[in-house]
PDB file of N, CA and C in Angstrom:
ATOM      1  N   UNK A   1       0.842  -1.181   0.000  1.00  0.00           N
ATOM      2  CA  UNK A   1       0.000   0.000   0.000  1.00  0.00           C
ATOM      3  C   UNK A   1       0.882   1.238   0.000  1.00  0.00           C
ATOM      4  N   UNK A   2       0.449   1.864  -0.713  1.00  0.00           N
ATOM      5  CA  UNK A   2       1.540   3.504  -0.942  1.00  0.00           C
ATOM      6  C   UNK A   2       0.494   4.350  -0.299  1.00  0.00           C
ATOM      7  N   UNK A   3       1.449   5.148   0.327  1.00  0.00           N
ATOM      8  CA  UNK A   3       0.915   6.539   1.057  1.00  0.00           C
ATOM      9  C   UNK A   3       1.202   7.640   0.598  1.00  0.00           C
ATOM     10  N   UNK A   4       0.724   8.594   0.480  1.00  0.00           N
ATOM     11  CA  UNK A   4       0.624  10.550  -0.514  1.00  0.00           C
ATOM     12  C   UNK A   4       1.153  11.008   0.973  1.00  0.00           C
ATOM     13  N   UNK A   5       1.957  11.847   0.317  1.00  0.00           N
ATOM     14  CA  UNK A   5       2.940  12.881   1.501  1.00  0.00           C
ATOM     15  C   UNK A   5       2.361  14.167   1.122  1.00  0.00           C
ATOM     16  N   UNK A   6       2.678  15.156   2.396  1.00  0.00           N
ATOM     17  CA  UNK A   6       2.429  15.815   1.934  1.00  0.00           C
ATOM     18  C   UNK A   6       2.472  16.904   0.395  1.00  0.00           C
ATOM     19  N   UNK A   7       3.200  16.492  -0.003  1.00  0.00           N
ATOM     20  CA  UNK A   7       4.197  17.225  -1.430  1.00  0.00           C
ATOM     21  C   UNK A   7       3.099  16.449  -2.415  1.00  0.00           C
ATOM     22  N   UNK A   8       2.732  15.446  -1.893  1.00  0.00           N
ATOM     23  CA  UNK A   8       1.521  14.762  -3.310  1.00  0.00           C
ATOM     24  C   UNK A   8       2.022  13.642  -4.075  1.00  0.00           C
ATOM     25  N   UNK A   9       3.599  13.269  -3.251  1.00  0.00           N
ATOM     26  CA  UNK A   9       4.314  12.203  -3.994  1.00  0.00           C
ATOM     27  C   UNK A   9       3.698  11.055  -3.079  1.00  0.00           C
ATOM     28  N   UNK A  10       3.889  10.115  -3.854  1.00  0.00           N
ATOM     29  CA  UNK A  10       3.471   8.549  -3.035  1.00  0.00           C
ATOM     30  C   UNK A  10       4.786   7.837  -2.689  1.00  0.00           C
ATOM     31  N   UNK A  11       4.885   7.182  -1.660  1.00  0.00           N
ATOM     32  CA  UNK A  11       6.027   5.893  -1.049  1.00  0.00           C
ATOM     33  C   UNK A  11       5.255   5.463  -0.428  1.00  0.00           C
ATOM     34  N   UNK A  12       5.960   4.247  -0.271  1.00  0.00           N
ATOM     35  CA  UNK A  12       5.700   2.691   0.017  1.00  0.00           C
ATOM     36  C   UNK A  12       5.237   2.670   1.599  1.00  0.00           C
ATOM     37  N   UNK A  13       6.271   3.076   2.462  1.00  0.00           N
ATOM     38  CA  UNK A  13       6.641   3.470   3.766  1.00  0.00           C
ATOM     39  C   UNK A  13       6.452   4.804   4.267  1.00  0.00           C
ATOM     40  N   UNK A  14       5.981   4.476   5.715  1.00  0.00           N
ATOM     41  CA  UNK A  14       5.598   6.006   6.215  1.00  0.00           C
ATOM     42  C   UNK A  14       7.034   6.265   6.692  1.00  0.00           C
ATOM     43  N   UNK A  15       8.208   5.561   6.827  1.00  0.00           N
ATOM     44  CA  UNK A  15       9.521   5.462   6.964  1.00  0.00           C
ATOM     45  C   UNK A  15      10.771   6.505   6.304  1.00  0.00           C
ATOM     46  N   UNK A  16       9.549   6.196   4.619  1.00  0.00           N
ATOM     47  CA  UNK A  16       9.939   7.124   3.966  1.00  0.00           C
ATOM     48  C   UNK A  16       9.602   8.467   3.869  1.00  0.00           C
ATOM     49  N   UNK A  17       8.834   9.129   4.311  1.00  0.00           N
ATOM     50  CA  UNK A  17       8.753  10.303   4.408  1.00  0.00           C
ATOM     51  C   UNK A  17       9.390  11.228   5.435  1.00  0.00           C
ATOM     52  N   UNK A  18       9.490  12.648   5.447  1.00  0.00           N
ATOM     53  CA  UNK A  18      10.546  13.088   6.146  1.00  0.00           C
ATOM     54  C   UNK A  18       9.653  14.480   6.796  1.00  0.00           C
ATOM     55  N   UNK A  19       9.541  14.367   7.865  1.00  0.00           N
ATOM     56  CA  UNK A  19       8.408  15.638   8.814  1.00  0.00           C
ATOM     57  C   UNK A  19       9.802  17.150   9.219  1.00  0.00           C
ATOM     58  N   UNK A  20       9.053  17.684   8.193  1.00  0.00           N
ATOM     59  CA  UNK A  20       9.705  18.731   8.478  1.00  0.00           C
ATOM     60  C   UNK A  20       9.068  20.609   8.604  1.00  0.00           C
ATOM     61  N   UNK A  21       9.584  21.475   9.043  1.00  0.00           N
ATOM     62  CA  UNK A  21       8.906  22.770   9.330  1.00  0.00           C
ATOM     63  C   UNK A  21       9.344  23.350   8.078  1.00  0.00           C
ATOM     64  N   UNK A  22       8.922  24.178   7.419  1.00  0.00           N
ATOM     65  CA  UNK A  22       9.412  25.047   6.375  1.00  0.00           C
ATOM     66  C   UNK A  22       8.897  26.609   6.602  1.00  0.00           C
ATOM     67  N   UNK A  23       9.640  27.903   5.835  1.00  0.00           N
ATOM     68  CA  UNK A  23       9.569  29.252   5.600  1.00  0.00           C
ATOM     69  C   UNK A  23       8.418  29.140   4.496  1.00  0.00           C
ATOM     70  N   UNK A  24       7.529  29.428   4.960  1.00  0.00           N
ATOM     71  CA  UNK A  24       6.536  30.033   3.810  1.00  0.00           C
ATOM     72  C   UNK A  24       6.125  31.483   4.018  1.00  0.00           C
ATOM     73  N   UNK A  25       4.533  32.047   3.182  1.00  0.00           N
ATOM     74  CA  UNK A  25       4.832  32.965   3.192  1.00  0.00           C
ATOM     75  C   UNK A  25       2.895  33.001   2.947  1.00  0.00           C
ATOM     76  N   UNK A  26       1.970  33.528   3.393  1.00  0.00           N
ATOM     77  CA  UNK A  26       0.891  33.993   3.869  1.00  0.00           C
ATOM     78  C   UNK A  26       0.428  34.981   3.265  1.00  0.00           C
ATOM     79  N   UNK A  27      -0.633  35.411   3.020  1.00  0.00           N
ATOM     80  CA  UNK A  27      -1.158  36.993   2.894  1.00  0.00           C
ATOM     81  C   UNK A  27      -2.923  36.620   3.626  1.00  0.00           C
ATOM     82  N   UNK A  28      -2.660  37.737   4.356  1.00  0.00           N
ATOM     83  CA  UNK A  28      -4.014  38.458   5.332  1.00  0.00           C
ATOM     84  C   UNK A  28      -4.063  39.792   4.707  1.00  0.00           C
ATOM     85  N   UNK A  29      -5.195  40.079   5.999  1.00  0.00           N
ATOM     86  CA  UNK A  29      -5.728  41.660   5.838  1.00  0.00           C
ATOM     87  C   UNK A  29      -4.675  42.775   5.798  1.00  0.00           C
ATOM     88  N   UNK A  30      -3.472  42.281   6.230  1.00  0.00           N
ATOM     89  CA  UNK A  30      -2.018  43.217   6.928  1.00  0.00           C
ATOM     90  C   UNK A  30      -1.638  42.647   5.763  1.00  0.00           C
ATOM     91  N   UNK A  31      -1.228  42.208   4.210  1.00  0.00           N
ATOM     92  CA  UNK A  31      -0.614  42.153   3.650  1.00  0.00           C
ATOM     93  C   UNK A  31       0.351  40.302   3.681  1.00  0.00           C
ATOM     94  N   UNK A  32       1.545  40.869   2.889  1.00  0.00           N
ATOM     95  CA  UNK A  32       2.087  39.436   2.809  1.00  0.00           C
ATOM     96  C   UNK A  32       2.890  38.996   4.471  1.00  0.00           C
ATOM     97  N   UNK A  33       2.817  38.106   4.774  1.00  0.00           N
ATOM     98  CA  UNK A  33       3.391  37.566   5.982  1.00  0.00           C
ATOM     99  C   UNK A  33       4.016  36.274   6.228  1.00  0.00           C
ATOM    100  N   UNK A  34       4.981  36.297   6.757  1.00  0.00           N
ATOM    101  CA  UNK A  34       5.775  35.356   7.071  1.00  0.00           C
ATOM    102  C   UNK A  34       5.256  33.836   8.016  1.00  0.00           C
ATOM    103  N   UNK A  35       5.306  32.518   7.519  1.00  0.00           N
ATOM    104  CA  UNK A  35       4.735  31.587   8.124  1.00  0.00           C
ATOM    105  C   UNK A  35       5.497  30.331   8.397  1.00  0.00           C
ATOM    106  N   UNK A  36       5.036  29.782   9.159  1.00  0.00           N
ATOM    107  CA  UNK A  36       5.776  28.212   9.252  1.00  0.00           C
ATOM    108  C   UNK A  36       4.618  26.906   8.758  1.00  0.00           C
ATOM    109  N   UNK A  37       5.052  26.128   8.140  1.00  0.00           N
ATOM    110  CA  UNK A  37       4.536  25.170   7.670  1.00  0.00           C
ATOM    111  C   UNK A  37       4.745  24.037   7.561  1.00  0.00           C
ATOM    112  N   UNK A  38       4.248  22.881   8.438  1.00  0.00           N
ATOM    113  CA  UNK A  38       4.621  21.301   8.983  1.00  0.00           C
ATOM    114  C   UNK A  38       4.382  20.631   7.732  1.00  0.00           C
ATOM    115  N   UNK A  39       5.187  19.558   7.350  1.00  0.00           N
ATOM    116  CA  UNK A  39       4.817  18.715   5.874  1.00  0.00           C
ATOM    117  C   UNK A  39       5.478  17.376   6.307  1.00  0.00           C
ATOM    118  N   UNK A  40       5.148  16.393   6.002  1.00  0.00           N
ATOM    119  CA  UNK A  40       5.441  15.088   5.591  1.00  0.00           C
ATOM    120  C   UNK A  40       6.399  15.003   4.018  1.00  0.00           C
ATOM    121  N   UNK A  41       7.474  14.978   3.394  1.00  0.00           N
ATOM    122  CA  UNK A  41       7.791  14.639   2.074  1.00  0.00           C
ATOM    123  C   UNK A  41       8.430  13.999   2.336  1.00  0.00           C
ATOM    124  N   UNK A  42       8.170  13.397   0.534  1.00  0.00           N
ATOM    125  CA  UNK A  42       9.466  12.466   0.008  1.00  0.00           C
ATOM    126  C   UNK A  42      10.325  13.075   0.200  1.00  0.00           C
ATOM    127  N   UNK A  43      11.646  11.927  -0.108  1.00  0.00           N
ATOM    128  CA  UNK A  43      12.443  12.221   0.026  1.00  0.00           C
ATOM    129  C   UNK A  43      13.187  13.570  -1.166  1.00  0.00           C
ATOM    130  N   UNK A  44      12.628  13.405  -2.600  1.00  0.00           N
ATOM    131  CA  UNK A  44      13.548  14.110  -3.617  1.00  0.00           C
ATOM    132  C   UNK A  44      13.066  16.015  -3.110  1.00  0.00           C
ATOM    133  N   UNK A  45      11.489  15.690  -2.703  1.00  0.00           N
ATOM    134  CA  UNK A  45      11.474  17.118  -2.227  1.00  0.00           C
ATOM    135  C   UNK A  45      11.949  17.445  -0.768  1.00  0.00           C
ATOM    136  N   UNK A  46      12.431  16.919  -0.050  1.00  0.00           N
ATOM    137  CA  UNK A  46      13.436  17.402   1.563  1.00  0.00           C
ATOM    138  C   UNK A  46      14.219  17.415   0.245  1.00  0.00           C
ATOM    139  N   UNK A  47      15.139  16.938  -0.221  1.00  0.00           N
ATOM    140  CA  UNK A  47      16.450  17.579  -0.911  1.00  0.00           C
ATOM    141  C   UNK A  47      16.107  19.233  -2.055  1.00  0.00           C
ATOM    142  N   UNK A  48      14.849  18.855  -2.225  1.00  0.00           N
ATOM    143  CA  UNK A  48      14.646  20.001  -2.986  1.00  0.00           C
ATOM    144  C   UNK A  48      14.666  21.340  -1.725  1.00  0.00           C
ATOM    145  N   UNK A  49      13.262  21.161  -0.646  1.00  0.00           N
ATOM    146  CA  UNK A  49      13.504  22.030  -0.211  1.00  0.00           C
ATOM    147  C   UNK A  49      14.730  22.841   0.914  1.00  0.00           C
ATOM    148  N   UNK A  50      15.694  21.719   1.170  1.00  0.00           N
ATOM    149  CA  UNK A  50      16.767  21.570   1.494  1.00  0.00           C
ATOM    150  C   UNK A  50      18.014  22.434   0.968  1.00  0.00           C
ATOM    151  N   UNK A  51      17.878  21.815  -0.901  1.00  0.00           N
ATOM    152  CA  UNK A  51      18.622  22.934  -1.463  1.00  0.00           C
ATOM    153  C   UNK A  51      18.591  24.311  -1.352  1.00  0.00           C
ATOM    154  N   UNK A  52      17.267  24.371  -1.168  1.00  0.00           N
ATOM    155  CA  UNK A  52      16.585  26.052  -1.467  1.00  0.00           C
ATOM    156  C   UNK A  52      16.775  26.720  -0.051  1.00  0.00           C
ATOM    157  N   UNK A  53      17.598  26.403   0.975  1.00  0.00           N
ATOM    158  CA  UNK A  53      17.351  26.638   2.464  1.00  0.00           C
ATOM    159  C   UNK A  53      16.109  27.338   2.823  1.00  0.00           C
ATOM    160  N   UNK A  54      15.244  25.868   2.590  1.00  0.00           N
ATOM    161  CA  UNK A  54      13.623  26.113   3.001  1.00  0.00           C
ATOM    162  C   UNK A  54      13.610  25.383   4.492  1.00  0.00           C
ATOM    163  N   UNK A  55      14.438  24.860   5.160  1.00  0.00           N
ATOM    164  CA  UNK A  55      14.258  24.281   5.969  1.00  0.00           C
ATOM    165  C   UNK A  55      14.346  24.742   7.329  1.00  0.00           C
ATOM    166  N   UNK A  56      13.202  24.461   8.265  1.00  0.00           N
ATOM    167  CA  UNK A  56      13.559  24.879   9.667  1.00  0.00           C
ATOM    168  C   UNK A  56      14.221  24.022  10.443  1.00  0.00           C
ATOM    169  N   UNK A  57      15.240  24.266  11.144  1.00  0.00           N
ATOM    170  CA  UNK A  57      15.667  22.449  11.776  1.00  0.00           C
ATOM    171  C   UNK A  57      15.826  22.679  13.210  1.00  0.00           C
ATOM    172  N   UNK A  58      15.031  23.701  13.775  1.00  0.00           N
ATOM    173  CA  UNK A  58      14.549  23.949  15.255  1.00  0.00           C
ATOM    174  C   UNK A  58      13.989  24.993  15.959  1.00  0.00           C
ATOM    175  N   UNK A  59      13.432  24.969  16.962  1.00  0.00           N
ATOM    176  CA  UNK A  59      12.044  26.032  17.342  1.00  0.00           C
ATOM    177  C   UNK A  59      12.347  27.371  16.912  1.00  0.00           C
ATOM    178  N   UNK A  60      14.431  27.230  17.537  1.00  0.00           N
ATOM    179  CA  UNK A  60      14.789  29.066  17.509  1.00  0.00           C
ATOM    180  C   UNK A  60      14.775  29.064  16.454  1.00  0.00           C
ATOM    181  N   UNK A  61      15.291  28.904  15.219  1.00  0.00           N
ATOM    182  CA  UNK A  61      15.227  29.321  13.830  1.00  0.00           C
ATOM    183  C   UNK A  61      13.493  29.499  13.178  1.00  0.00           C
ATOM    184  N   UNK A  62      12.801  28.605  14.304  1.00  0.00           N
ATOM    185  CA  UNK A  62      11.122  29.228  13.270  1.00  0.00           C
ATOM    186  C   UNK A  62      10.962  30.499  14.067  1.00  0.00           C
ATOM    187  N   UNK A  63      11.166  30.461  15.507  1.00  0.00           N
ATOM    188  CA  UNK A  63      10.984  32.397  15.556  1.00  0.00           C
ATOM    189  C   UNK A  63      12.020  33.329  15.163  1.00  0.00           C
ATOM    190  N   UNK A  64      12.944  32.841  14.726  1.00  0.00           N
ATOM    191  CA  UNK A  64      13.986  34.253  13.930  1.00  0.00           C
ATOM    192  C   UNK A  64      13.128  33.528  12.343  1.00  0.00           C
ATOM    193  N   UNK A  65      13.058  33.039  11.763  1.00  0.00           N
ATOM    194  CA  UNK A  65      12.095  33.036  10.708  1.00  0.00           C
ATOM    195  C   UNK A  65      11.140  34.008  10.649  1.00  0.00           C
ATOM    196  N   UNK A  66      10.124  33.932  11.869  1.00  0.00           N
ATOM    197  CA  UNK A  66       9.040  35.026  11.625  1.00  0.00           C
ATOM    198  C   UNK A  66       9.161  35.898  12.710  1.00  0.00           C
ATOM    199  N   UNK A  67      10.098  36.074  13.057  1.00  0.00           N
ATOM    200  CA  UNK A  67      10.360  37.543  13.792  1.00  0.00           C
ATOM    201  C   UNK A  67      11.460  38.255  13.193  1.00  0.00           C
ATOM    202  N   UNK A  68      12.369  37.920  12.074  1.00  0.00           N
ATOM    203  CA  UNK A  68      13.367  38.587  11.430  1.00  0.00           C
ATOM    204  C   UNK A  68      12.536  39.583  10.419  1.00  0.00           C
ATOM    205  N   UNK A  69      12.258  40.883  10.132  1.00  0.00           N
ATOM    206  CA  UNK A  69      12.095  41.761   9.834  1.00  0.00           C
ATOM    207  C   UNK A  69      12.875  41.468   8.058  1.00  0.00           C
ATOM    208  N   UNK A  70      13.958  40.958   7.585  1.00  0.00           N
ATOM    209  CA  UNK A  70      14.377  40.793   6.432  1.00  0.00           C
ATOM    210  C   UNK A  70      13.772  39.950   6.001  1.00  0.00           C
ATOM    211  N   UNK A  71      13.790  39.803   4.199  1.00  0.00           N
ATOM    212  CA  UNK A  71      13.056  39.307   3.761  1.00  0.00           C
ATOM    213  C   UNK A  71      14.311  38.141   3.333  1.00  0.00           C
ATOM    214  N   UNK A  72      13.937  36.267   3.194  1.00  0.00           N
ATOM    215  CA  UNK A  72      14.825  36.029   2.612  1.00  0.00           C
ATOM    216  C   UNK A  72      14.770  35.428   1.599  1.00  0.00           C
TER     217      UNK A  72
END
């Protein structure tokens, strides 16, 4: 039985997927805004979003994420 990750790819194993926080990016009533976002992926997208230093890899980096004033 194959399982859909979040990214929309399928694997075999829930083993295979990889739970991670990412930098996204929101718009409200205040305009565009800075967000964090929990996902399940395969593996080729953690390397994708990996490459792109989309990755959060602990609490302090998601609040300097959305408390850093620069855009990155």
């Amino acid at each position: 039985m194959s399982i859909r990750a979040s990214c929309g790819h399928e694997v075999q194993e829930i083993e295979d997927t990889y739970n991670i926080a990412t930098k996204e990016w929101e718009i409200n009533e205040d305009g565009w805004q800075k967000a964090v976002a929990y996902k399940s992926v395969c593996k080729d997208c953690y390397q994708e979003y990996k490459k792109n230093d989309a990755i959060l890899s602990s609490e302090a980096e998601e609040f300097d994420w959305l408390h850093n004033k620069e855009e990155d």
